[in-house]
PDB file of N, CA and C in Angstrom:
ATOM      1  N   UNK A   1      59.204 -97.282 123.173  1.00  0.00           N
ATOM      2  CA  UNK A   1      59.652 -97.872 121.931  1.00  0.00           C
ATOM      3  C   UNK A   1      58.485 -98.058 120.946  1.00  0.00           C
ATOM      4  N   UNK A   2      57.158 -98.281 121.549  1.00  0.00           N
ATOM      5  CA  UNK A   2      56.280 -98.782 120.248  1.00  0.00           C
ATOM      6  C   UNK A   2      56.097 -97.235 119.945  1.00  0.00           C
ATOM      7  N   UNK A   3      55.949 -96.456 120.828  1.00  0.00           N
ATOM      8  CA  UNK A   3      55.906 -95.174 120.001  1.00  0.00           C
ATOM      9  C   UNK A   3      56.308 -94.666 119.056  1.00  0.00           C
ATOM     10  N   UNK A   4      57.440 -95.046 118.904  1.00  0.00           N
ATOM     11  CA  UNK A   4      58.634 -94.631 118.370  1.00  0.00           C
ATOM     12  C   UNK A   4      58.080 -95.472 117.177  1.00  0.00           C
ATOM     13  N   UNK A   5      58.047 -96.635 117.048  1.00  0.00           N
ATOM     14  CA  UNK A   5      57.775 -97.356 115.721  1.00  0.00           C
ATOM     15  C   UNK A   5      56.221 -96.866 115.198  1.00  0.00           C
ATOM     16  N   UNK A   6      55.487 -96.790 116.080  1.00  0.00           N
ATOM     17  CA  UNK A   6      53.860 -96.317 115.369  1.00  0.00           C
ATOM     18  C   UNK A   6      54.348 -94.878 114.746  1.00  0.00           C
ATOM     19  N   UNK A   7      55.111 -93.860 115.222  1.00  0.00           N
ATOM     20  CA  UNK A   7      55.258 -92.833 114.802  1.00  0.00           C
ATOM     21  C   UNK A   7      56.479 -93.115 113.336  1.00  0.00           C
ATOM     22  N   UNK A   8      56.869 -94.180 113.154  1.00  0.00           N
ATOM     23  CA  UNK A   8      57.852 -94.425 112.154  1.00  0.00           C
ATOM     24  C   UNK A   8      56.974 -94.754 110.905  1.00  0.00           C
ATOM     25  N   UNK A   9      56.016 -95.744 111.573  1.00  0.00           N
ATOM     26  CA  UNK A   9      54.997 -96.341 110.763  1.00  0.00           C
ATOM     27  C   UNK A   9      54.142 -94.956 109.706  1.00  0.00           C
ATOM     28  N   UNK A  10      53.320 -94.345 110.231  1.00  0.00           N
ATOM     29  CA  UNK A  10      52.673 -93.610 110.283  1.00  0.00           C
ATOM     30  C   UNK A  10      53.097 -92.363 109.127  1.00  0.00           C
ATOM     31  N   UNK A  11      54.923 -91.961 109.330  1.00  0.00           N
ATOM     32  CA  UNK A  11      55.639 -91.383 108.355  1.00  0.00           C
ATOM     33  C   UNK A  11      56.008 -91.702 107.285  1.00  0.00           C
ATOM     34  N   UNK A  12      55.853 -93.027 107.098  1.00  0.00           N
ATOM     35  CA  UNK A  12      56.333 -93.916 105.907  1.00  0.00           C
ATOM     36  C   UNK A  12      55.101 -93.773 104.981  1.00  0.00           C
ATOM     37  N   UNK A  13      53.597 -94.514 106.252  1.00  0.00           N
ATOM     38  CA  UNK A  13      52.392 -94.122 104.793  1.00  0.00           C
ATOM     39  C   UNK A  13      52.109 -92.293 104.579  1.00  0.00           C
ATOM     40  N   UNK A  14      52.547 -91.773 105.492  1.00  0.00           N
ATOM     41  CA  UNK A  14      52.137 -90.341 104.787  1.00  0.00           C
ATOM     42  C   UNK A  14      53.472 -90.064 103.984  1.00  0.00           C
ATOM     43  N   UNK A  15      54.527 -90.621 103.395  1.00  0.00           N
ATOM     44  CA  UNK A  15      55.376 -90.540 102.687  1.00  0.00           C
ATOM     45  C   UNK A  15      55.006 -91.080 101.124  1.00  0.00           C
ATOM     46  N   UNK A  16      54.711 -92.295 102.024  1.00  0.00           N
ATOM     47  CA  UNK A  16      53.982 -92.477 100.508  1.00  0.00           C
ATOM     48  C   UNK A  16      52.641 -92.409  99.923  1.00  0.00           C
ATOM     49  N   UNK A  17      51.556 -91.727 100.448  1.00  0.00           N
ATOM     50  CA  UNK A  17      50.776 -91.169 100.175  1.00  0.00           C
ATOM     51  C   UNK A  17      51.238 -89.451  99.459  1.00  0.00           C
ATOM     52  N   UNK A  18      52.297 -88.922  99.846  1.00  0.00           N
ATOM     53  CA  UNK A  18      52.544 -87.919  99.350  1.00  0.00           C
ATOM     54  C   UNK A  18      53.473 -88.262  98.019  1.00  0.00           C
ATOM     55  N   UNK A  19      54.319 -89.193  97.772  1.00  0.00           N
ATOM     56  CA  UNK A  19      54.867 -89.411  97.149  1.00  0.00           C
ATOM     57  C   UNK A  19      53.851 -89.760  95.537  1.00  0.00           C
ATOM     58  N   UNK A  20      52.372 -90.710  95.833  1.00  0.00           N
ATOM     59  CA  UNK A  20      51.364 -91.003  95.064  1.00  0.00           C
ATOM     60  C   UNK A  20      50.989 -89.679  94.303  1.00  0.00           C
ATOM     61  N   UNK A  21      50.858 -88.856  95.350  1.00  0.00           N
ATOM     62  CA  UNK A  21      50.236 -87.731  94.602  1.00  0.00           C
ATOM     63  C   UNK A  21      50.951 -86.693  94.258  1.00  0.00           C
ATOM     64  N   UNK A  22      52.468 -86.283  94.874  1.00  0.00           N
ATOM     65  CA  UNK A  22      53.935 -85.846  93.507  1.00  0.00           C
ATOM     66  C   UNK A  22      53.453 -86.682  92.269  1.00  0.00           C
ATOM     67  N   UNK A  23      53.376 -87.742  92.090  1.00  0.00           N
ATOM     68  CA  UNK A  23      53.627 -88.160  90.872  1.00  0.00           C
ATOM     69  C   UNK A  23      52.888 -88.091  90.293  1.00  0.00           C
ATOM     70  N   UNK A  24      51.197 -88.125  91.072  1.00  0.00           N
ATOM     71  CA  UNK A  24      50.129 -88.261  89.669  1.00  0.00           C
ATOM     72  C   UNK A  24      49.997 -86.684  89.052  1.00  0.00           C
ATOM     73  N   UNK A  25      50.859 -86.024  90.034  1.00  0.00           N
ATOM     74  CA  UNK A  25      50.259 -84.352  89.781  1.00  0.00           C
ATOM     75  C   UNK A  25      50.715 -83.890  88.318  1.00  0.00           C
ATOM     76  N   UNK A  26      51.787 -84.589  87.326  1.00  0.00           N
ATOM     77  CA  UNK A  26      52.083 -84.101  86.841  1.00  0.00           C
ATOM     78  C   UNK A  26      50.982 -84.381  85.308  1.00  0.00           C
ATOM     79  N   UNK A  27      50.345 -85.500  85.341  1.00  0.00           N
ATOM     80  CA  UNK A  27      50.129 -86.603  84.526  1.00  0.00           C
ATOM     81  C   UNK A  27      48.037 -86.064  84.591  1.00  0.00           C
ATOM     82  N   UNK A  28      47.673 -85.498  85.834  1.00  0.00           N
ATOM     83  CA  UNK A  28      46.363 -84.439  85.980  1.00  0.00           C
ATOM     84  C   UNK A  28      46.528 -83.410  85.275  1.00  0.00           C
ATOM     85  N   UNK A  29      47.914 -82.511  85.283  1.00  0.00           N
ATOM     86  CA  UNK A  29      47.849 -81.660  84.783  1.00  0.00           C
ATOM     87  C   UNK A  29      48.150 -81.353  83.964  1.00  0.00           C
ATOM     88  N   UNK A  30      48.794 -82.444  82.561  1.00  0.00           N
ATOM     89  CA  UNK A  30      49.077 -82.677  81.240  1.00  0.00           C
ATOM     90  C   UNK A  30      47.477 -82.901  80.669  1.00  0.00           C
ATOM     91  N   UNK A  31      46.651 -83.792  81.348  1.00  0.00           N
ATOM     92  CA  UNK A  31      45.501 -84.630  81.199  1.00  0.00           C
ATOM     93  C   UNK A  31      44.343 -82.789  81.003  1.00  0.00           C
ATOM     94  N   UNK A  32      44.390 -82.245  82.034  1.00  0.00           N
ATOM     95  CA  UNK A  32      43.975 -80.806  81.709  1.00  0.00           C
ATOM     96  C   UNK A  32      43.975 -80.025  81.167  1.00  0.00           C
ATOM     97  N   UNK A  33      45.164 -79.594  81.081  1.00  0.00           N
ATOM     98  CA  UNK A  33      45.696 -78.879  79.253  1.00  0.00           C
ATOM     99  C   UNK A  33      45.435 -79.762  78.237  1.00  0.00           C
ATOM    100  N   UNK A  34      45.120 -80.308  78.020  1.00  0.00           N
ATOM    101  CA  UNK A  34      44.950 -81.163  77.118  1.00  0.00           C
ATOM    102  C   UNK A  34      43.857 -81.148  76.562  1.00  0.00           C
ATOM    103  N   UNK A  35      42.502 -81.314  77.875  1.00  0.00           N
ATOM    104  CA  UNK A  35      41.279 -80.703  77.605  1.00  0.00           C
ATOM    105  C   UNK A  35      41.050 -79.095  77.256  1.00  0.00           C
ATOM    106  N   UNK A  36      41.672 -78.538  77.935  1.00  0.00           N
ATOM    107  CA  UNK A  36      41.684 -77.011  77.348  1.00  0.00           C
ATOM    108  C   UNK A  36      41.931 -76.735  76.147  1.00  0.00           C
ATOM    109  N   UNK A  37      42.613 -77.088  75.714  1.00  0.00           N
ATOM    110  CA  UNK A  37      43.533 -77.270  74.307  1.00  0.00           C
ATOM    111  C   UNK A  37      42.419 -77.417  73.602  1.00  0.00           C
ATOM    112  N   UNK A  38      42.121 -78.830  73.632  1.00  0.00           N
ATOM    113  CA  UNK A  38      40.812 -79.001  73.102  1.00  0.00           C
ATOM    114  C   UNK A  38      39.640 -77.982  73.029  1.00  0.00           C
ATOM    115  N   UNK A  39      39.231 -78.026  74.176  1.00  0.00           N
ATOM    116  CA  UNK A  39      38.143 -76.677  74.680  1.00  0.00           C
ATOM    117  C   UNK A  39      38.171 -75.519  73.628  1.00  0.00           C
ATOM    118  N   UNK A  40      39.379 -74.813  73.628  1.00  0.00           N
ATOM    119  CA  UNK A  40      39.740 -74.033  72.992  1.00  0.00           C
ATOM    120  C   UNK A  40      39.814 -74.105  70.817  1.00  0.00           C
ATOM    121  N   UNK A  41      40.333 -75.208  70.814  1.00  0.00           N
ATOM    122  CA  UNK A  41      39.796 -75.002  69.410  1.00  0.00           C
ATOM    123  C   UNK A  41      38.433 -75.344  68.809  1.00  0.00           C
ATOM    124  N   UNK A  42      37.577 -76.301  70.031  1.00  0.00           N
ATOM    125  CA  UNK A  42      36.281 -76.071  69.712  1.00  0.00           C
ATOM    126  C   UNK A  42      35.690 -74.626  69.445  1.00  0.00           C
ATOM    127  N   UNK A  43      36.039 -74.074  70.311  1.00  0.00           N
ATOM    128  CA  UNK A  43      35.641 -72.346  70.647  1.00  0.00           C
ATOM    129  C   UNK A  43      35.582 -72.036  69.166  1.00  0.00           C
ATOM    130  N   UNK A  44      37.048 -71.733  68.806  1.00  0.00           N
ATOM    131  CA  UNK A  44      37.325 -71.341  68.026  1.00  0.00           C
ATOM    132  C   UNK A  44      36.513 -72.001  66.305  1.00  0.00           C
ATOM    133  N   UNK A  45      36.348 -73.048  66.461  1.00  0.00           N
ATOM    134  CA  UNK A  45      35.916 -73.418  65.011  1.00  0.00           C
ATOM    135  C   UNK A  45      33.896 -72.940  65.416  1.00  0.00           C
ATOM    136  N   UNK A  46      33.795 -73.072  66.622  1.00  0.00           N
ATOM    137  CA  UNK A  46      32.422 -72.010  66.968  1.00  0.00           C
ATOM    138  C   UNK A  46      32.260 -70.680  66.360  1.00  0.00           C
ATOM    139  N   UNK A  47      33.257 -70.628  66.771  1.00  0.00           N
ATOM    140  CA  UNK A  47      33.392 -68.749  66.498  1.00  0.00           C
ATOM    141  C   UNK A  47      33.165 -69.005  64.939  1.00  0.00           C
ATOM    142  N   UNK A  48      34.144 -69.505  64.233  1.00  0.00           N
ATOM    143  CA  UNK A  48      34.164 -69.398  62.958  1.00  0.00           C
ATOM    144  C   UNK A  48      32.886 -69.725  62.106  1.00  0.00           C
ATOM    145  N   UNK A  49      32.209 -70.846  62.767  1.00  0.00           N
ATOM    146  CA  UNK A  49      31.094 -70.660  62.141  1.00  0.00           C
ATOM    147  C   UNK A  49      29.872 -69.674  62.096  1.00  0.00           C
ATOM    148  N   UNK A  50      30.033 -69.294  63.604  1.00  0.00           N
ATOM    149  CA  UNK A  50      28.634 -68.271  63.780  1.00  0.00           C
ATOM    150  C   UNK A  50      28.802 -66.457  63.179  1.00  0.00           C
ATOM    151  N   UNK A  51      30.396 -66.855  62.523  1.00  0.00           N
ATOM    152  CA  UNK A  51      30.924 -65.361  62.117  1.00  0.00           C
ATOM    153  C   UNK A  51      30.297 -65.539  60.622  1.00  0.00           C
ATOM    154  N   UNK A  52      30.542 -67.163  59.980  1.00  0.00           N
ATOM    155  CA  UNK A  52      29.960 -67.359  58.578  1.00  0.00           C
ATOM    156  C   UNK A  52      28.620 -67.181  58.189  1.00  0.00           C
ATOM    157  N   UNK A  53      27.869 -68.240  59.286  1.00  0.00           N
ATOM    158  CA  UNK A  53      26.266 -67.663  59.571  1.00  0.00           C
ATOM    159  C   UNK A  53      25.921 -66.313  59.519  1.00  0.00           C
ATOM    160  N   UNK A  54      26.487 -65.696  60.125  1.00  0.00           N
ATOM    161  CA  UNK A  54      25.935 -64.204  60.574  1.00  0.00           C
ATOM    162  C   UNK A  54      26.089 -63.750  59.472  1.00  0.00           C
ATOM    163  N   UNK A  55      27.519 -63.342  58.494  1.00  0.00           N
ATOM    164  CA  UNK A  55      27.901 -63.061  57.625  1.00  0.00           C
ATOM    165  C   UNK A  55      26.798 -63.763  56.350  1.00  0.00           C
ATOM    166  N   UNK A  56      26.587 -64.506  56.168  1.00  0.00           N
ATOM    167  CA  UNK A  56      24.946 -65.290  55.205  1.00  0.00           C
ATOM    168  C   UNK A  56      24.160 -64.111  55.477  1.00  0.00           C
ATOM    169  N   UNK A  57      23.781 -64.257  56.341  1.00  0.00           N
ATOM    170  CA  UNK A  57      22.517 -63.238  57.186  1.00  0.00           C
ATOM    171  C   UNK A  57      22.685 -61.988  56.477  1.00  0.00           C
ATOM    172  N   UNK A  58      24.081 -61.583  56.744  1.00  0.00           N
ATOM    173  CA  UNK A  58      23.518 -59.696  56.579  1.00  0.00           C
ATOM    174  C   UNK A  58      23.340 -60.222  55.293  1.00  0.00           C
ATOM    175  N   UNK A  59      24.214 -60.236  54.321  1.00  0.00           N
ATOM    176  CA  UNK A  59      24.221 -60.434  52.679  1.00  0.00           C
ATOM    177  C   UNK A  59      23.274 -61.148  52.445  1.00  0.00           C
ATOM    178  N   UNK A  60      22.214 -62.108  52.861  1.00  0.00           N
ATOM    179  CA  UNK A  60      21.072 -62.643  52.232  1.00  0.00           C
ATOM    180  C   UNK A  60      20.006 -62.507  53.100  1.00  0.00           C
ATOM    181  N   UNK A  61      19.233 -61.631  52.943  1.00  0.00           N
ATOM    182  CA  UNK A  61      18.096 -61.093  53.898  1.00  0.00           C
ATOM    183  C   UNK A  61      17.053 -62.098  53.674  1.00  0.00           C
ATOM    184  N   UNK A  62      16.433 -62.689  54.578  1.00  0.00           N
ATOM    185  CA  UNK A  62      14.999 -63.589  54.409  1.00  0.00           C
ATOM    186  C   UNK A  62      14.080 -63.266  53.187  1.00  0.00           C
ATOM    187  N   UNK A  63      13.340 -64.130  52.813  1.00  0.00           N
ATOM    188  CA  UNK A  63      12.128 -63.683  52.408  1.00  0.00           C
ATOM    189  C   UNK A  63      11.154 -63.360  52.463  1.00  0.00           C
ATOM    190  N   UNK A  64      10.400 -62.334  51.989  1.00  0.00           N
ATOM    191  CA  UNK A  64       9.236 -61.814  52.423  1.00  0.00           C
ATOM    192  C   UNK A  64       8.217 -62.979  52.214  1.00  0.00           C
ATOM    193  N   UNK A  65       7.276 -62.931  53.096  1.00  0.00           N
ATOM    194  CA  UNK A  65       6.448 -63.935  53.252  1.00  0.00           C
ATOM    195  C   UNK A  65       5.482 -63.446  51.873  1.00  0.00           C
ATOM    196  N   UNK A  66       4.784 -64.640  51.120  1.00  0.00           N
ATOM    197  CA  UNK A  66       3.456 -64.549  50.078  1.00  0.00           C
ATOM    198  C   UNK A  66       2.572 -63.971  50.740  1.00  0.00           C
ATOM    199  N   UNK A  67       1.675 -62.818  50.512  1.00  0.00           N
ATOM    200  CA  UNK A  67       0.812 -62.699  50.623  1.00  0.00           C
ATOM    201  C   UNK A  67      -0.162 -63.142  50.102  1.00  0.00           C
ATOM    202  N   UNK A  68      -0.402 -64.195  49.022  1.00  0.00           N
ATOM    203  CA  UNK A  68      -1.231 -64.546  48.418  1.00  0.00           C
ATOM    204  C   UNK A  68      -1.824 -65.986  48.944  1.00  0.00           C
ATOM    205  N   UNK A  69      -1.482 -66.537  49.762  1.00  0.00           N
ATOM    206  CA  UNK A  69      -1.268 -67.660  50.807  1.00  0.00           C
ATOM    207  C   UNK A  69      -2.560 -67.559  51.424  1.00  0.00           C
ATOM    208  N   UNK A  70      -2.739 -66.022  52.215  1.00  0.00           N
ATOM    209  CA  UNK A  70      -3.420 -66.254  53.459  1.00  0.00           C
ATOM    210  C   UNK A  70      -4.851 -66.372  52.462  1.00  0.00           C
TER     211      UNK A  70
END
């Protein structure tokens, strides 16, 4: 008989240990996309700038250094 109840016992917390983590799973993986999401339009406003930079660049070439300096 105590078997029977330790083994009853035992199903209940791995019930609800599984039950804890059904539920948080959904609420991790909203919480994740979420960061991606994010992630992703950082990228993107990256991109956009280093396309503007670059774009400066070709169309405005540096200046030649003074030679009258040295």
């Amino acid at each position: 008989m105590e078997l029977i109840g330790g083994f009853t016992i035992m199903l209940i917390l791995l019930g609800l240990c599984a039950a804890a983590a059904l539920l948080s799973l959904p609420m991790l993986v909203w919480g994740l996309h979420r960061r991606i999401e994010q992630s992703l339009v950082t990228l993107e406003r990256l991109e956009e700038r280093t396309a503007r930079i670059e774009q400066y660049i070709t169309h405005h070439p540096p200046p030649l250094p003074d030679k009258r300096q040295g």
